[in-house]
Protein backbone atom coordinates (compact mmCIF):
# COMPACT_ATOMS: atom_id res chain seq x y z
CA UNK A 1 53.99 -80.95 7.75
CA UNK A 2 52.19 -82.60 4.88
CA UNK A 3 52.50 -83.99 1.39
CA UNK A 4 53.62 -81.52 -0.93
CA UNK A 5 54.97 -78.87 1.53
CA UNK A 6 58.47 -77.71 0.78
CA UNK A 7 60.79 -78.16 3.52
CA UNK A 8 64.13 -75.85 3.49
CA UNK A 9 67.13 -77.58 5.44
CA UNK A 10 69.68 -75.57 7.10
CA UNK A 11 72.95 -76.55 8.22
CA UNK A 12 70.79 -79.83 9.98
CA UNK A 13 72.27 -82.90 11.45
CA UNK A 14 70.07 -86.59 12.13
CA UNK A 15 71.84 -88.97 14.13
CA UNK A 16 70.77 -92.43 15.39
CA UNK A 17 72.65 -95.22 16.94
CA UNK A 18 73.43 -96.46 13.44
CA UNK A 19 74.26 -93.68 11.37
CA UNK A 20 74.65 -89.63 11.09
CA UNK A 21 72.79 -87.93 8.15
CA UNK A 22 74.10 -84.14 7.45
CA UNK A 23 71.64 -82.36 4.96
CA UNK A 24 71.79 -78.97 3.95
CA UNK A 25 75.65 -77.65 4.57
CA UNK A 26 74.55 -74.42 4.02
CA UNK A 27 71.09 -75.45 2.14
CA UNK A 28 69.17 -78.07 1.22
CA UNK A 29 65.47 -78.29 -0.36
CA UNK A 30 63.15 -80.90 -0.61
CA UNK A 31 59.24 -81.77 -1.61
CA UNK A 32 57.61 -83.73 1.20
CA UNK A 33 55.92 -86.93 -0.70
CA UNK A 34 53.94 -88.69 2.25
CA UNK A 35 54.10 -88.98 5.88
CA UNK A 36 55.82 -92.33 7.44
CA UNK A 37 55.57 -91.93 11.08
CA UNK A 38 54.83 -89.00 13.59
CA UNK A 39 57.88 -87.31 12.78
CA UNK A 40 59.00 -89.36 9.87
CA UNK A 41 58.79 -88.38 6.12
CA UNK A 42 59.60 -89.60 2.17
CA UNK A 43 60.88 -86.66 0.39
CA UNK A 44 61.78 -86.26 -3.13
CA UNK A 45 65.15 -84.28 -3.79
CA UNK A 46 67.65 -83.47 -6.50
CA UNK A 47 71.33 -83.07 -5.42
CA UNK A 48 73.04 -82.60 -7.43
CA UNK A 49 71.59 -85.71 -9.68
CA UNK A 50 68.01 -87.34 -10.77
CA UNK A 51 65.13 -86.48 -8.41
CA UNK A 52 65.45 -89.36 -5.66
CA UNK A 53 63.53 -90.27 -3.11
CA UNK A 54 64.68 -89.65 0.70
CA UNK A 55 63.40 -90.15 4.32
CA UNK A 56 64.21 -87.40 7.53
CA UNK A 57 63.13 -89.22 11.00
CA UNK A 58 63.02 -85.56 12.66
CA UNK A 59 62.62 -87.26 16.44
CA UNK A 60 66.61 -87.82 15.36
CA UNK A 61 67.74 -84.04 14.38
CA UNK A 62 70.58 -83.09 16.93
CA UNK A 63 71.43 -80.10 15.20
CA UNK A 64 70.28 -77.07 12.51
CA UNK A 65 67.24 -76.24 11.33
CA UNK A 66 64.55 -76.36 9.26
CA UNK A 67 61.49 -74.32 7.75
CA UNK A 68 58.33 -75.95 6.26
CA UNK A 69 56.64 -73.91 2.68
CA UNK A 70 52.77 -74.76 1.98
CA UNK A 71 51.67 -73.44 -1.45
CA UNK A 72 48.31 -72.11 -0.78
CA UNK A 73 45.62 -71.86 -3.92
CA UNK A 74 44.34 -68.11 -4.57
CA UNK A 75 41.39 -67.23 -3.26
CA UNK A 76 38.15 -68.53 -4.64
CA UNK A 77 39.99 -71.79 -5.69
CA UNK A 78 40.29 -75.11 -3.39
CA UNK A 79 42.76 -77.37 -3.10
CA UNK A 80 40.60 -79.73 -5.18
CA UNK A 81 40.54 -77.29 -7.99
CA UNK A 82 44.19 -77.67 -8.54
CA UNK A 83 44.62 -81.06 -8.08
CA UNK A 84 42.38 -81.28 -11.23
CA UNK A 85 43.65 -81.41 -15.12
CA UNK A 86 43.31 -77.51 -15.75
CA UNK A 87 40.77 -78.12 -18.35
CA UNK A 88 38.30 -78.70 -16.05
CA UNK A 89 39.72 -76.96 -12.66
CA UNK A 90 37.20 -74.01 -11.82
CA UNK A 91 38.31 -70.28 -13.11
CA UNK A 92 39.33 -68.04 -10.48
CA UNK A 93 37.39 -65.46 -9.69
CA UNK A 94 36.55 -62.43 -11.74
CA UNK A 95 38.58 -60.29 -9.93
CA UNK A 96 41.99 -62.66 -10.36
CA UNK A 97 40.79 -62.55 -14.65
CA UNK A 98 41.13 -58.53 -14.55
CA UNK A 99 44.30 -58.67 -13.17
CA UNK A 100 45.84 -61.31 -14.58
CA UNK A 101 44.93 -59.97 -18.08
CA UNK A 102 45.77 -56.54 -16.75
CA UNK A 103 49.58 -57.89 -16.80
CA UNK A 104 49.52 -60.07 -20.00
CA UNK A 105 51.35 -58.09 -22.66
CA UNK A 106 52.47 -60.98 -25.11
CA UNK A 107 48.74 -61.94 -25.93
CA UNK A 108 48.52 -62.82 -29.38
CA UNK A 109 47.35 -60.40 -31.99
CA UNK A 110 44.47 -63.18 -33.36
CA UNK A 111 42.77 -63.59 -29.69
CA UNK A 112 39.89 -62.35 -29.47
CA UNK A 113 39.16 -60.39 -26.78
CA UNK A 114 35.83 -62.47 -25.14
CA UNK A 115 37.66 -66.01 -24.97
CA UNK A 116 39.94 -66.78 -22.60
CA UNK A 117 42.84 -68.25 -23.43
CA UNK A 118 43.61 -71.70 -23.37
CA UNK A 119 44.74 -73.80 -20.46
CA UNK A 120 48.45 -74.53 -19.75
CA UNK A 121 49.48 -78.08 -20.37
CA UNK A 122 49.15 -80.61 -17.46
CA UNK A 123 52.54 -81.13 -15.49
CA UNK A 124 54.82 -83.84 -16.59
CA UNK A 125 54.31 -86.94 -14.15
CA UNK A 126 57.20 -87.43 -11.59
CA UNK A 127 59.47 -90.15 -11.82
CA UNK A 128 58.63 -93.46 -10.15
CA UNK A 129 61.33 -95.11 -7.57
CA UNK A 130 61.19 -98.88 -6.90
CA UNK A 131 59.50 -99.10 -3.53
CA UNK A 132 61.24 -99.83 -0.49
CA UNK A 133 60.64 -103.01 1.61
């Protein structure tokens, strides 16, 4: 599991000597952040209020389950490539272009057919917690 993977609870159960933590009764999602330990991770969720940060210690699930998402890029782009501003990220390849324009029907009548449209807006920036001691 690593940052940014998308972990999908089920039904799952942490328990330590101090306290039981039930996530996901029937579903739960959340967006790994960064890696705390071995088996340990800071998650950002929404349920059902502001995104939040969380932590799961999985050396402490006694019960359910849970499945781990990685986005992948498409092929001819590296992870790099997205983490840039889209404005500069590298095009995909040729091949993606045709197809993607292949399925654009709402392109505007003034475009002209050699220039690419322009690139989406940047992603708004997530909200920052107070850190944790």
């Amino acid at each position: 599991v690593m940052p940014w993977d998308i972990l999908q609870f089920r039904s799952c159960k942490f328990a330590t000597p101090m306290q039981t933590q039930m996530v996901g009764f029937p579903d739960h999602t959340a967006v790994v952040h960064s890696r705390l330990g071995p088996e340990r991770f800071q998650v950002l969720e929404q349920n059902p209020g502001p995104v939040r940060y969380g932590e799961y210690d999985f050396s402490t699930q006694v019960e359910g389950t849970f499945i781990a998402f990685r986005a992948l890029p498409p092929d001819g782009m590296s992870l790099d490539d997205l983490a840039k501003p889209a404005c500069q990220a590298k095009p995909p390849p040729a091949s993606h272009a045709s197809v993607s324009a292949a399925h654009d029907m709402q392109a505007p009548q003034s475009a002209s057919p050699h220039q690419p449209p322009p690139p989406p807006p940047p992603p708004p920036p997530l909200p920052v917690a107070p850190s944790r001691p």
